[in-house]
C-alpha atoms as a PDB file:
ATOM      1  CA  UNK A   1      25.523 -70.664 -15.833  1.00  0.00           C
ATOM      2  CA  UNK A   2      28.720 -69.951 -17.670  1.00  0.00           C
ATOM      3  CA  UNK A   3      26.990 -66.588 -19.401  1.00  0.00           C
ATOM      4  CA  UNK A   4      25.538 -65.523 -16.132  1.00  0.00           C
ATOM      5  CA  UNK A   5      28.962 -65.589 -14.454  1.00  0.00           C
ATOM      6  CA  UNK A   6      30.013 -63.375 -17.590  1.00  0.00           C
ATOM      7  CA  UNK A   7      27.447 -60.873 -17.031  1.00  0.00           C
ATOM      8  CA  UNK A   8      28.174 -60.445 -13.674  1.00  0.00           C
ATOM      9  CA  UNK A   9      31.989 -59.814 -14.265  1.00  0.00           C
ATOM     10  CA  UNK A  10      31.184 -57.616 -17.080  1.00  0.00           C
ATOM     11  CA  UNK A  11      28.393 -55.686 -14.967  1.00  0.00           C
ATOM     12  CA  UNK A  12      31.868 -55.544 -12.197  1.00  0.00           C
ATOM     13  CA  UNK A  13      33.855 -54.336 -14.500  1.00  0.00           C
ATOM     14  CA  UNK A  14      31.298 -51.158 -15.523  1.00  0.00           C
ATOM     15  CA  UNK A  15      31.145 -50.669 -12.503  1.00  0.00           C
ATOM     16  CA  UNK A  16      34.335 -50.668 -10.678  1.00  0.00           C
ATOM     17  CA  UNK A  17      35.549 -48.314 -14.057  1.00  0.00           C
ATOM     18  CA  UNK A  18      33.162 -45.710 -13.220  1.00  0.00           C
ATOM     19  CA  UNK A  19      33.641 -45.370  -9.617  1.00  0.00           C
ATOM     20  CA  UNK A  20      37.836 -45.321 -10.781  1.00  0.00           C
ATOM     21  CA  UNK A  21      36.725 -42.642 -13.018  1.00  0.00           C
ATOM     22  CA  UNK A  22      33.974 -40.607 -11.666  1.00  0.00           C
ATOM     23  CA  UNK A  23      34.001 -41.094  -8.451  1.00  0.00           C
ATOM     24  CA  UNK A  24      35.486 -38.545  -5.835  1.00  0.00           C
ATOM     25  CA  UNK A  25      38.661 -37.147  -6.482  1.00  0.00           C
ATOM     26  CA  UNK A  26      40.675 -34.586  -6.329  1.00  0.00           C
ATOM     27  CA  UNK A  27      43.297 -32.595  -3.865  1.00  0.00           C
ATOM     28  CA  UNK A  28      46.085 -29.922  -4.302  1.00  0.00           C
ATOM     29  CA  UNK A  29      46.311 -28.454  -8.558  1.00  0.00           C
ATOM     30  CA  UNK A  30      49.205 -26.313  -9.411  1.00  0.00           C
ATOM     31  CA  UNK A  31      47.933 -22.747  -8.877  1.00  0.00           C
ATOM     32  CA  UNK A  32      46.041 -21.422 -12.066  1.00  0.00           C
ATOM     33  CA  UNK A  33      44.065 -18.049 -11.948  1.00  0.00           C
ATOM     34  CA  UNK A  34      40.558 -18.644 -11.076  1.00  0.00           C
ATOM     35  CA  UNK A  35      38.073 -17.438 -13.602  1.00  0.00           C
ATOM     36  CA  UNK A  36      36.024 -14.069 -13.278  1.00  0.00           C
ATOM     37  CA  UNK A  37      32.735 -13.667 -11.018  1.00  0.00           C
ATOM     38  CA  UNK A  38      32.218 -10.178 -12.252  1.00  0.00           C
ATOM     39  CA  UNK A  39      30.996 -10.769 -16.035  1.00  0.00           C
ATOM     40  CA  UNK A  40      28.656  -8.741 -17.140  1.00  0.00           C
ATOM     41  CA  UNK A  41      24.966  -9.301 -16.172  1.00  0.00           C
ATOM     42  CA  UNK A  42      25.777 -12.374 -13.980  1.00  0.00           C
ATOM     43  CA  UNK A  43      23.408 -12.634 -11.518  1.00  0.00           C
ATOM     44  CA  UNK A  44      23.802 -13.316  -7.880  1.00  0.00           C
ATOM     45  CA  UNK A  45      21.130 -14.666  -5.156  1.00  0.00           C
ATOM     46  CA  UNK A  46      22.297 -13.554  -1.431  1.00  0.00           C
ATOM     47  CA  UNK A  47      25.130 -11.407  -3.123  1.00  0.00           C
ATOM     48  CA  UNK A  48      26.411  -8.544  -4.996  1.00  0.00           C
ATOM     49  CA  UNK A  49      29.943  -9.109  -7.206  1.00  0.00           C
ATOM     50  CA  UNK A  50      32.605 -10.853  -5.743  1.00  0.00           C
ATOM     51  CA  UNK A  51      36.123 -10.921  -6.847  1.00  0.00           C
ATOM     52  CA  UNK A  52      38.438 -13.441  -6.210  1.00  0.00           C
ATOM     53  CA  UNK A  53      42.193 -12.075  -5.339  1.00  0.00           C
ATOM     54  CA  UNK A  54      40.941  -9.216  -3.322  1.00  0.00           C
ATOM     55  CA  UNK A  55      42.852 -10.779  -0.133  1.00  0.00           C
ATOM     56  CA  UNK A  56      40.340 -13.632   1.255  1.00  0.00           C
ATOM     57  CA  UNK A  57      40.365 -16.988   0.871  1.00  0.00           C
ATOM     58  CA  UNK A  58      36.864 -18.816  -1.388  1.00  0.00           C
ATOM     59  CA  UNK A  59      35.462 -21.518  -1.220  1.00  0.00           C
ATOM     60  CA  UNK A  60      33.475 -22.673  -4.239  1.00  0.00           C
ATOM     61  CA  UNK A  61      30.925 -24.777  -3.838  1.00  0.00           C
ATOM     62  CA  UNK A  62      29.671 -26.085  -7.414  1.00  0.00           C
ATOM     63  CA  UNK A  63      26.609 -27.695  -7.481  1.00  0.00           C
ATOM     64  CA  UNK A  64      23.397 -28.041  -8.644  1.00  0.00           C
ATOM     65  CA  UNK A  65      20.182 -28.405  -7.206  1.00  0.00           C
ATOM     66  CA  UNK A  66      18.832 -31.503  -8.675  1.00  0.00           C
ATOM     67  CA  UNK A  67      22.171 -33.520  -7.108  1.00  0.00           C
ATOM     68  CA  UNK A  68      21.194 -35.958  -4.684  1.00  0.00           C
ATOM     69  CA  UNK A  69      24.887 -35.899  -3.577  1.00  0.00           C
ATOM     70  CA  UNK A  70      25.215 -32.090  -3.676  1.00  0.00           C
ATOM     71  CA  UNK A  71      22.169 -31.696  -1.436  1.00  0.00           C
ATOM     72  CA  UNK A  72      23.535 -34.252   1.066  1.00  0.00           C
ATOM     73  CA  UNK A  73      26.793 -31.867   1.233  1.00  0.00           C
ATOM     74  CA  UNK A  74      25.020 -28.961   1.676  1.00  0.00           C
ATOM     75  CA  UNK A  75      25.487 -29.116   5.505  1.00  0.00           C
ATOM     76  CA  UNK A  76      29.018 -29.912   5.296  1.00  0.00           C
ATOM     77  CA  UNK A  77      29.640 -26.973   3.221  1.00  0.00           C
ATOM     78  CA  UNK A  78      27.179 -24.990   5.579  1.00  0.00           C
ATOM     79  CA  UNK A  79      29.325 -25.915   8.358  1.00  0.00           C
ATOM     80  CA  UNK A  80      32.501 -24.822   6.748  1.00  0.00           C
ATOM     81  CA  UNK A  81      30.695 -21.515   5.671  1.00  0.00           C
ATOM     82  CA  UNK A  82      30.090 -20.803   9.218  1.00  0.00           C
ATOM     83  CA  UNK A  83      33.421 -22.310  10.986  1.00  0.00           C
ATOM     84  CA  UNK A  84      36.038 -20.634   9.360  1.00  0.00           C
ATOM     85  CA  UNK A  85      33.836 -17.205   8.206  1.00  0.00           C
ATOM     86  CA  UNK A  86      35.381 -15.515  11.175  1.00  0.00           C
ATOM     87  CA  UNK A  87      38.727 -16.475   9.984  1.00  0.00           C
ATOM     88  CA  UNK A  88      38.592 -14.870   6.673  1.00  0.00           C
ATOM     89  CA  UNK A  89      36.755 -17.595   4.630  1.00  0.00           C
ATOM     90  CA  UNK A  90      33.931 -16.702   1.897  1.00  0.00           C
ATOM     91  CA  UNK A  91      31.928 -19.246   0.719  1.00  0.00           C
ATOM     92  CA  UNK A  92      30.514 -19.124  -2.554  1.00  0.00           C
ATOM     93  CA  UNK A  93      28.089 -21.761  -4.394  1.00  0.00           C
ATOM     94  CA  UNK A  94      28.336 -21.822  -8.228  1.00  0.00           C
ATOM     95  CA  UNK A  95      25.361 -22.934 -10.118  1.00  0.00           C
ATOM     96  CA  UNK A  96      25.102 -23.766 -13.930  1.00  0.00           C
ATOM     97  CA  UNK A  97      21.713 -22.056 -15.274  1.00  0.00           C
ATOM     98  CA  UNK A  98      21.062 -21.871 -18.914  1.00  0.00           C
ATOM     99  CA  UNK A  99      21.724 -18.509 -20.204  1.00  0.00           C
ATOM    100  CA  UNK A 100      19.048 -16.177 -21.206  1.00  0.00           C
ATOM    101  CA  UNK A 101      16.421 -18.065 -19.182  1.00  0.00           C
ATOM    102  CA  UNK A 102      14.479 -15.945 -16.380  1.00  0.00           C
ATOM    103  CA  UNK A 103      12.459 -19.803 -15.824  1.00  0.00           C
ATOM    104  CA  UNK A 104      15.489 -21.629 -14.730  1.00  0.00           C
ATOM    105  CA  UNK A 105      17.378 -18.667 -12.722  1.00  0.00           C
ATOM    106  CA  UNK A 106      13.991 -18.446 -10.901  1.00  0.00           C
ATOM    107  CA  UNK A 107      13.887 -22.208 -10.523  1.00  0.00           C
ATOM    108  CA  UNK A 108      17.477 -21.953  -8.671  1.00  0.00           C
ATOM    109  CA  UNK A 109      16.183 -19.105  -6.315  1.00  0.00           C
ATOM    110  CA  UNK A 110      13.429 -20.842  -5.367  1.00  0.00           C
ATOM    111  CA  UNK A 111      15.657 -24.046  -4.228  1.00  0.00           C
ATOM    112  CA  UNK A 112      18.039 -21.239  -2.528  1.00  0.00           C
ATOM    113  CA  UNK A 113      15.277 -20.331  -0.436  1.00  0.00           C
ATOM    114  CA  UNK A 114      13.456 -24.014   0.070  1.00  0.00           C
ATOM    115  CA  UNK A 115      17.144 -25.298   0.730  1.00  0.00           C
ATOM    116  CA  UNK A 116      18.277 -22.587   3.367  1.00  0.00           C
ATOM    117  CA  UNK A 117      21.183 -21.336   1.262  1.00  0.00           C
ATOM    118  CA  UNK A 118      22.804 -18.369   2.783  1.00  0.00           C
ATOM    119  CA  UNK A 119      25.767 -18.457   1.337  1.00  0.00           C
ATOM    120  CA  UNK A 120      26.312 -15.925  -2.096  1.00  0.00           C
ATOM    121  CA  UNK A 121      25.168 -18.076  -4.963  1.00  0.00           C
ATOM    122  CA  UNK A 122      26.672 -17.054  -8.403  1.00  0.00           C
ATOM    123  CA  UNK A 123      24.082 -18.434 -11.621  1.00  0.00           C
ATOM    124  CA  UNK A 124      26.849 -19.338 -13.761  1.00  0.00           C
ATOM    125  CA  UNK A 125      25.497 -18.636 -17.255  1.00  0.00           C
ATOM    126  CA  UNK A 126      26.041 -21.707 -19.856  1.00  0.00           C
ATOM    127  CA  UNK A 127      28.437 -23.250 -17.000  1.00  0.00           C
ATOM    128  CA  UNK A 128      31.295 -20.738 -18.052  1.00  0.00           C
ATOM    129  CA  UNK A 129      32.903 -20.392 -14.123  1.00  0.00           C
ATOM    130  CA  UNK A 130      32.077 -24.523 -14.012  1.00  0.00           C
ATOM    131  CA  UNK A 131      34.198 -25.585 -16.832  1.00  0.00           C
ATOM    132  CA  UNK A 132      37.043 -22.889 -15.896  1.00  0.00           C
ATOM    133  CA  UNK A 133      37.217 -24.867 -12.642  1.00  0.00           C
ATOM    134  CA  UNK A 134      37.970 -28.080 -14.643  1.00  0.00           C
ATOM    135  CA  UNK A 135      34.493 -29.013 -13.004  1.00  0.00           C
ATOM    136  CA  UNK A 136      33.193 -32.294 -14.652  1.00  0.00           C
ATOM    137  CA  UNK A 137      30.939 -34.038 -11.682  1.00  0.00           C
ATOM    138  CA  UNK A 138      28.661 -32.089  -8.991  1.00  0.00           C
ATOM    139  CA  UNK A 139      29.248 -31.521  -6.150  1.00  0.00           C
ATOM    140  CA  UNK A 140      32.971 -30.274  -6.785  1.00  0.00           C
ATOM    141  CA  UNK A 141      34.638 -28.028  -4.025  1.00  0.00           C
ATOM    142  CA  UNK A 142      37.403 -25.521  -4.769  1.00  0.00           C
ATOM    143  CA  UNK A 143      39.121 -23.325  -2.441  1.00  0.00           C
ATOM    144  CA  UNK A 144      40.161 -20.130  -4.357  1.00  0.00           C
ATOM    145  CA  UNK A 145      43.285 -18.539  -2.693  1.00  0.00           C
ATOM    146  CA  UNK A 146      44.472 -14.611  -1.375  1.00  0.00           C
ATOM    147  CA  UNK A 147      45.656 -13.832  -4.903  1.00  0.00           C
ATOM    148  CA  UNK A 148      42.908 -15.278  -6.826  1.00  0.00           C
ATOM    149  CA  UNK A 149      44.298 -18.720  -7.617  1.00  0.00           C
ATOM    150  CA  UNK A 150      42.734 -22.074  -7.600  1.00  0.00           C
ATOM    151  CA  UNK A 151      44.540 -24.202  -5.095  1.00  0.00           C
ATOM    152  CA  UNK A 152      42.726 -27.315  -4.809  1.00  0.00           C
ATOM    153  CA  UNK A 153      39.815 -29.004  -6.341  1.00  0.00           C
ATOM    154  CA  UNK A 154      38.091 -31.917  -5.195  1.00  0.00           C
ATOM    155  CA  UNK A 155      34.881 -33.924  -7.352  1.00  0.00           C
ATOM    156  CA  UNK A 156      32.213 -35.694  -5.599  1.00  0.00           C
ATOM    157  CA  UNK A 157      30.956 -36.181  -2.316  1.00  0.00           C
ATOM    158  CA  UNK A 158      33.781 -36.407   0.437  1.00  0.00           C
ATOM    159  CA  UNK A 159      34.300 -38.671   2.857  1.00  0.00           C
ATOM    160  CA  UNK A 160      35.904 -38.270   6.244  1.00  0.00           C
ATOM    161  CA  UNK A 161      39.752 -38.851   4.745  1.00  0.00           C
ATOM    162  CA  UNK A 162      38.629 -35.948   2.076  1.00  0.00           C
ATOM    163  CA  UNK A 163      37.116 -33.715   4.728  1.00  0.00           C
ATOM    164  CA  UNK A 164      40.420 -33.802   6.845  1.00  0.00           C
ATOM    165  CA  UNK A 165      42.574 -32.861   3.914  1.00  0.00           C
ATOM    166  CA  UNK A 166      40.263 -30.385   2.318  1.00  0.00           C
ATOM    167  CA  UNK A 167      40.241 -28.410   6.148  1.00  0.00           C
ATOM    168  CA  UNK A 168      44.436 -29.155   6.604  1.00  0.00           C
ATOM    169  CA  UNK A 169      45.015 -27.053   2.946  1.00  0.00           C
ATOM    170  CA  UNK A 170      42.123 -24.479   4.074  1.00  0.00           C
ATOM    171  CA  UNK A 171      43.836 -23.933   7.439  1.00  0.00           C
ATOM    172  CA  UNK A 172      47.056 -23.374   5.579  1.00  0.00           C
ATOM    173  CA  UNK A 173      45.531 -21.285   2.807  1.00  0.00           C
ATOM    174  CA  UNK A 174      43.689 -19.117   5.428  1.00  0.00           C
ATOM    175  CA  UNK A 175      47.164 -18.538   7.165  1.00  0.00           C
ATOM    176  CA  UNK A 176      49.427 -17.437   4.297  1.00  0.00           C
ATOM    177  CA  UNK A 177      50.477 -14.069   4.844  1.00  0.00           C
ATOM    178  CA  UNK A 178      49.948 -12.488   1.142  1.00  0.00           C
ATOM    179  CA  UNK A 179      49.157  -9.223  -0.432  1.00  0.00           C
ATOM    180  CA  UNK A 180      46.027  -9.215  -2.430  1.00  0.00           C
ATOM    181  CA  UNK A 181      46.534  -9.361  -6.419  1.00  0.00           C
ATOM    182  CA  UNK A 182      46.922  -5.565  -7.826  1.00  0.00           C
ATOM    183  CA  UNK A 183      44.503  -6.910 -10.668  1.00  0.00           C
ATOM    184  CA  UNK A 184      42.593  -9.588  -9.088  1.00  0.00           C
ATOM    185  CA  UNK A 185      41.152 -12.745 -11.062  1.00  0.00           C
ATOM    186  CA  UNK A 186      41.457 -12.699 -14.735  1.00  0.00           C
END
């Protein structure tokens, strides 16, 4: 009895680390320059080249299309995508393919398509754009501002609290009156 109650505090304990750890998270980051789209040879599905710091506000979308949870937020970020396009928004999904492989790029277009993806997907070769983002779980949603700076990050599925918050610093974002970067991202 006396090991079974230990296995079931120790089987607790795994647990309630990795949901402390790797669960959703995220918010606000001090501004850093977001990472280049335009490298050479990257390939795009729905898209040509985008640049962040060219005067709109992006929202990444990194994901991956064997992620139970990223496929459950693709109508969430859908719905973002469409209610806040007229207001200046692009949305952008990021996807890790491995680089110098036609099968696996082909792979992701045909989940693009089977999915309904509209939105510009970037094939992020060897997860380059991915790890720039400090990306470390899928789904994880960044909102890229004006000048080309990431401005928040959040990892994992969101729930209603995250959804409010991610919207209130998109609303703001969306509203700051800046110039475009002269050299846009780095």
């Amino acid at each position: 009895m006396r090991r079974r109650i230990g296995t079931i505090v120790l089987l607790a304990a795994v647990v309630a680390f990795f949901f402390l750890t790797m669960g959703p998270s995220g918010g606000e980051v001090e501004p850093y320059p977001a990472p280049s789209l335009a490298q050479d040879g990257a390939a795009w599905i729905r898209s040509s080249p985008l640049r962040f710091g060219d005067g709109r506000v992006y929202f990444v979308d990194v994901w991956s299309h064997g992620c139970g949870a990223c496929l459950r937020a693709l109508p969430w970020v859908h719905e973002i995508a469409t209610r806040y396009q007229s207001k200046g928004l692009v949305t952008v999904a990021v996807h890790a393919v491995a680089e110098d492989d036609p099968a696996d790029a082909a792979m992701v277009q045909r989940a693009v398509g089977r999915l309904g993806i509209v939105e510009p997907v970037y094939l992020d070769a060897e997860g380059r754009v991915a790890q720039a983002l400090g990306v470390r779980v899928y789904p994880t949603f960044v909102l890229v501002d004006k000048r080309g700076n990431v401005r928040y990050r959040y990892s994992g599925l969101m729930s209603r609290r995250g959804e409010r918050a991610f919207e209130e610093v998109l609303q703001r974002l969306l509203a700051e009156d800046v110039q475009p970067s002269k050299a846009g991202a780095l």
